[in-house]
Protein backbone atom coordinates (compact mmCIF):
# COMPACT_ATOMS: atom_id res chain seq x y z
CA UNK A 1 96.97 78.40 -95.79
CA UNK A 2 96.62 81.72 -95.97
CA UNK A 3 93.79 82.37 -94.04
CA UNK A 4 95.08 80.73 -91.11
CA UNK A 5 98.31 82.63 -91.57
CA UNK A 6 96.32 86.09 -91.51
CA UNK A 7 94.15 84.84 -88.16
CA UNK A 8 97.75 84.04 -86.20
CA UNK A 9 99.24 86.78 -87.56
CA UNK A 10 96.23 89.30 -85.99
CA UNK A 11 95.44 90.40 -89.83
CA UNK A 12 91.82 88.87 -89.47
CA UNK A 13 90.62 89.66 -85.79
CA UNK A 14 88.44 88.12 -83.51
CA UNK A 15 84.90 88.14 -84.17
CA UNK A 16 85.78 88.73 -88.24
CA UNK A 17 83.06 87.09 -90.17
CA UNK A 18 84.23 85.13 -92.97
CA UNK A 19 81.60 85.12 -95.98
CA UNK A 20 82.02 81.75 -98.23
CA UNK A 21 81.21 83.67 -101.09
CA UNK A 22 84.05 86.79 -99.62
CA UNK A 23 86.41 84.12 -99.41
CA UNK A 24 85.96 82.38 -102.60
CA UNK A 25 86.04 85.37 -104.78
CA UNK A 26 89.18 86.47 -102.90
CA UNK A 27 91.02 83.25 -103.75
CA UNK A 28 89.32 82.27 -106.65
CA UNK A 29 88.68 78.91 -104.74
CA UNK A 30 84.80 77.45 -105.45
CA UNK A 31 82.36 77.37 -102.31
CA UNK A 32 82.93 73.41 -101.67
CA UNK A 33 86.60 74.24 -101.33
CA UNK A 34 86.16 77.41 -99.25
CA UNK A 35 83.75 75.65 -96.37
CA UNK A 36 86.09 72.44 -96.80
CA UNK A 37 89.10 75.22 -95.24
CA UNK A 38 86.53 76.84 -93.24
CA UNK A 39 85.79 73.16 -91.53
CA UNK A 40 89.54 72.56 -91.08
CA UNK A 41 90.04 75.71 -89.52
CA UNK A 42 87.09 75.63 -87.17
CA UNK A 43 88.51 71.48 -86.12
CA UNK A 44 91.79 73.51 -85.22
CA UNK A 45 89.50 76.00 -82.91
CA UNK A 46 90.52 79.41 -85.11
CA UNK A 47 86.83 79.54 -86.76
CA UNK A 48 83.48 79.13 -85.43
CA UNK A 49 80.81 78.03 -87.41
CA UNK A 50 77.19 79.41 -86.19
CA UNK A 51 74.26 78.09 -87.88
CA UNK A 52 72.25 80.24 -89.72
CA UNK A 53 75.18 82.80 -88.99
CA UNK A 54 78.29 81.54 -90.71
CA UNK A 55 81.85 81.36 -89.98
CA UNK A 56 83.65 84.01 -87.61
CA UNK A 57 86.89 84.11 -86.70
CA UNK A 58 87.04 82.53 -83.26
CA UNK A 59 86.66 85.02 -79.94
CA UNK A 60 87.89 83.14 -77.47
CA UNK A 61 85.99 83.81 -73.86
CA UNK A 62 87.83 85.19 -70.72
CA UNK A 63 87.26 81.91 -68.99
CA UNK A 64 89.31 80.37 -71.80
CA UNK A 65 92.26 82.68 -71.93
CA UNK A 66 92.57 81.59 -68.25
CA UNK A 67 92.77 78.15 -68.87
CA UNK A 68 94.46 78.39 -72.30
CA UNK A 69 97.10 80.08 -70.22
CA UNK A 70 97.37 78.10 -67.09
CA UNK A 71 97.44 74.99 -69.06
CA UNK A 72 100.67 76.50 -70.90
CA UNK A 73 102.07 77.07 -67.45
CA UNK A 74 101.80 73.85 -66.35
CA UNK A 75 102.98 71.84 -69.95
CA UNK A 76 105.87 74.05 -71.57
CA UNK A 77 108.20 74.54 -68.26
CA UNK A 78 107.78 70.66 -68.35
CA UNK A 79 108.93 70.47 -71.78
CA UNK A 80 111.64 73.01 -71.57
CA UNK A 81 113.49 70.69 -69.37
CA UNK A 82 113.31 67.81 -71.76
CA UNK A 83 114.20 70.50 -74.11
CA UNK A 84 117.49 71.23 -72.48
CA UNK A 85 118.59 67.77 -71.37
CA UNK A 86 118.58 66.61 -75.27
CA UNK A 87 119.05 69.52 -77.63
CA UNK A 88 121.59 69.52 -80.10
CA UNK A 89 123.89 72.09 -82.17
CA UNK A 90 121.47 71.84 -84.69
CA UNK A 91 118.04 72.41 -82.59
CA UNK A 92 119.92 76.00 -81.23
CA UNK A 93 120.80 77.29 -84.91
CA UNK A 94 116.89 76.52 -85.68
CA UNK A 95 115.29 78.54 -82.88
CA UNK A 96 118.04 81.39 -83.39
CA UNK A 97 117.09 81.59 -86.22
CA UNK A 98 113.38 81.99 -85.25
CA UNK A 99 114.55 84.61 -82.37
CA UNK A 100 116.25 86.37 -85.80
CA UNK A 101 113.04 86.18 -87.81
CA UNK A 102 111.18 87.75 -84.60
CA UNK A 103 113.73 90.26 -84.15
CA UNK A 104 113.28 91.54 -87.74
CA UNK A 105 109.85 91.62 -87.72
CA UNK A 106 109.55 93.68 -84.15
CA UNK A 107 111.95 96.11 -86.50
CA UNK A 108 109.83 96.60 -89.44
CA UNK A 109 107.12 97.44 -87.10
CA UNK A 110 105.04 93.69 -87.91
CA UNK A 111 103.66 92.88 -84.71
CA UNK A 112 101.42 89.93 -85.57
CA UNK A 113 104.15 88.29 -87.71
CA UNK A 114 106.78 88.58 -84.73
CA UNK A 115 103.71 86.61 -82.45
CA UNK A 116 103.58 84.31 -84.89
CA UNK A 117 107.41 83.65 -85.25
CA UNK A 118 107.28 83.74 -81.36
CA UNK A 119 104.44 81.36 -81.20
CA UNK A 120 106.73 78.70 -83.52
CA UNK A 121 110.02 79.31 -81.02
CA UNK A 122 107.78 77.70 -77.94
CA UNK A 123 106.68 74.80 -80.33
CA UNK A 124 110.24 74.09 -81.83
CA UNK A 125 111.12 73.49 -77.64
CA UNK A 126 108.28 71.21 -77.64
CA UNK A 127 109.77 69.52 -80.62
CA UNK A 128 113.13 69.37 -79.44
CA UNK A 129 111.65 67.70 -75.99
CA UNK A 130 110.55 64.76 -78.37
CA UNK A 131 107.30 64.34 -76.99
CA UNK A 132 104.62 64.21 -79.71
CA UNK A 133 101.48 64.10 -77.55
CA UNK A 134 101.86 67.05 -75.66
CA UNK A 135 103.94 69.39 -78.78
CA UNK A 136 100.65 68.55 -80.40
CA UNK A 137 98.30 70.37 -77.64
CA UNK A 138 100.89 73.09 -77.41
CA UNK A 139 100.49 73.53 -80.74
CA UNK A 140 96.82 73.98 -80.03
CA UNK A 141 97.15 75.99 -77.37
CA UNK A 142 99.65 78.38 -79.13
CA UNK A 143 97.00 78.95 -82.05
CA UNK A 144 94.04 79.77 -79.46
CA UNK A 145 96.90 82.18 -77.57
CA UNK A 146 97.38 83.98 -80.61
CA UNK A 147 93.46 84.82 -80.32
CA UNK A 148 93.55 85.62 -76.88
CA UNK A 149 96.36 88.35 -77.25
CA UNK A 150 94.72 89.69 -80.07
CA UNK A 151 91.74 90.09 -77.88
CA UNK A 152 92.71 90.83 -74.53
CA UNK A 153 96.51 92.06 -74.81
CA UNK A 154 97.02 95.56 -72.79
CA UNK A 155 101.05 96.41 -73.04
CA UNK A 156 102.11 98.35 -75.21
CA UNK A 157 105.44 96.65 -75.94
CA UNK A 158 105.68 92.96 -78.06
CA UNK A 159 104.56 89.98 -76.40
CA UNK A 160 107.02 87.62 -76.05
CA UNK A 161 109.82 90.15 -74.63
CA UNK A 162 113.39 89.62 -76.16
CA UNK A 163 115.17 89.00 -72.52
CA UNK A 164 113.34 85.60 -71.84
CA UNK A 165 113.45 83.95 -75.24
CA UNK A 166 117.17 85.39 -74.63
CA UNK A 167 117.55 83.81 -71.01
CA UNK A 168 115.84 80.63 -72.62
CA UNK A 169 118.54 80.24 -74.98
CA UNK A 170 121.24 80.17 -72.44
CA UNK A 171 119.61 78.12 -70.31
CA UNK A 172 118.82 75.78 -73.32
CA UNK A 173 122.42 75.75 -74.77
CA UNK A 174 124.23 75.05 -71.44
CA UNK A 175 121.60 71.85 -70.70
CA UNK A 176 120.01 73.07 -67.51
CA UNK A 177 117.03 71.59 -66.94
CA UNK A 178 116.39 73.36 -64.16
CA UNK A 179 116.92 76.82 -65.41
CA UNK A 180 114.93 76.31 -68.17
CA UNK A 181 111.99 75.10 -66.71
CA UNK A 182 111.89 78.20 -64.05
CA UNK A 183 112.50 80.58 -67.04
CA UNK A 184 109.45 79.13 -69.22
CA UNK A 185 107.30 79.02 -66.40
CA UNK A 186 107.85 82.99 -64.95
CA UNK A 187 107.72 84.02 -69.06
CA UNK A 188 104.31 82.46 -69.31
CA UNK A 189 103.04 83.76 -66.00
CA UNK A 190 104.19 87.14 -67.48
CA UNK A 191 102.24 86.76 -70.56
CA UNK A 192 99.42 85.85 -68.89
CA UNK A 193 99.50 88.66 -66.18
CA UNK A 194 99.62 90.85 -69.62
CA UNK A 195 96.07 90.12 -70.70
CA UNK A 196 93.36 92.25 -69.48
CA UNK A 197 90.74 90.18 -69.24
CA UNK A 198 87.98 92.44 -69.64
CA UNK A 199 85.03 91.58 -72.64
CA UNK A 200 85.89 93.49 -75.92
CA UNK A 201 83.84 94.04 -78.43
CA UNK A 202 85.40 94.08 -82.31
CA UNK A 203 85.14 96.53 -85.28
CA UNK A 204 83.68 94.48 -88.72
CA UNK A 205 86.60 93.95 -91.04
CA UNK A 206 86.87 93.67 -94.56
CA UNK A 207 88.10 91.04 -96.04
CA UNK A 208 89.31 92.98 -99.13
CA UNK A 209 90.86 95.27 -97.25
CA UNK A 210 92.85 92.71 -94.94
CA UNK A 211 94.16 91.06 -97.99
CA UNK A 212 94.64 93.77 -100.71
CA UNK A 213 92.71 92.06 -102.99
């Protein structure tokens, strides 16, 4: 969906309100269809519905990012270890091949796209673990990070830094548990220690614009 990709990928921002009648003209898509997405993307916590109001992209609070982020820090160390005690030659070449993808767009200067990319690296672990309860709330909880960074994010340099997806992949490939636990758990204690979790308020977007359209 493309609107989803543009909300993970930082193109529509926080706080972004997204007109039914905007969004159907833009995709040539009639109004049922449009608030049928709109639902599904507010069920998956990227859109809020207001009454009266509309549909915004979601602004997630600071009490949230917290928890967002401490509940990451608790679940994807966990799963790292699985990760590493059952991956296969097959599961590295896939999230090298993410790490690539990420690595090309930092280049071309597309930082939204390389969160993105970044954000499916820590779900392909939870994959690989083989535990489909909790991949599905990391999946979750990846979507509402993307929000949060796009929000709150203060460095100036990318957000999931090259070295620990690097140091991930060692530990990953050489099956220690151990290592890749600590790794996952001092990256995400990084990321979090990144946000400043001050309120922001957001400039009002065009959805034209956004989608050269």
């Amino acid at each position: 969906m493309e609107l989803q990709g543009a909300i993970l990928e930082h193109r529509l921002r926080p706080g972004t309100k997204l007109s039914e009648d905007e969004v159907g003209d833009l995709f040539k898509a009639s109004r049922t269809v449009v608030r049928q997405a709109l639902q599904a993307l507010s069920h998956s916590e990227l859109v809020t519905i207001e009454r009266n109001r509309g549909a915004f992209v979601a602004q997630p609070s600071i009490r949230e990012a917290h928890e967002v982020f401490e509940t990451r820090e608790l679940i994807e160390p966990r799963l790292a270890a699985m990760a590493a005690k059952r991956i296969k030659k097959a599961d590295l070449k896939h999230l090298n091949s993410h790490i690539k993808d990420e690595h090309e767009a930092l280049k071309q200067g597309d930082k939204g796209k390389a969160l993105f990319l970044s954000g499916l690296f820590h779900i392909a672990i939870a994959e690989i673990a083989d535990q489909q309860v909790m991949a599905n709330i990391v999946r979750s909880l990846i979507s509402r990070s993307s929000l949060i960074i796009a929000l709150y994010w203060r460095r100036p340099d990318t957000t999931c830094e090259t070295h620990s997806h690097n140091a991930l992949m060692d530990a990953l490939e050489t099956h220690n548990e151990k290592r890749a636990s600590e790794i996952m758990q001092s990256h995400l204690v990084d990321l979090h220690s990144g946000l400043n979790l001050s309120e922001k308020t957001n400039e009002n977007l065009s959805l034209a614009d956004i989608f050269d359209k």
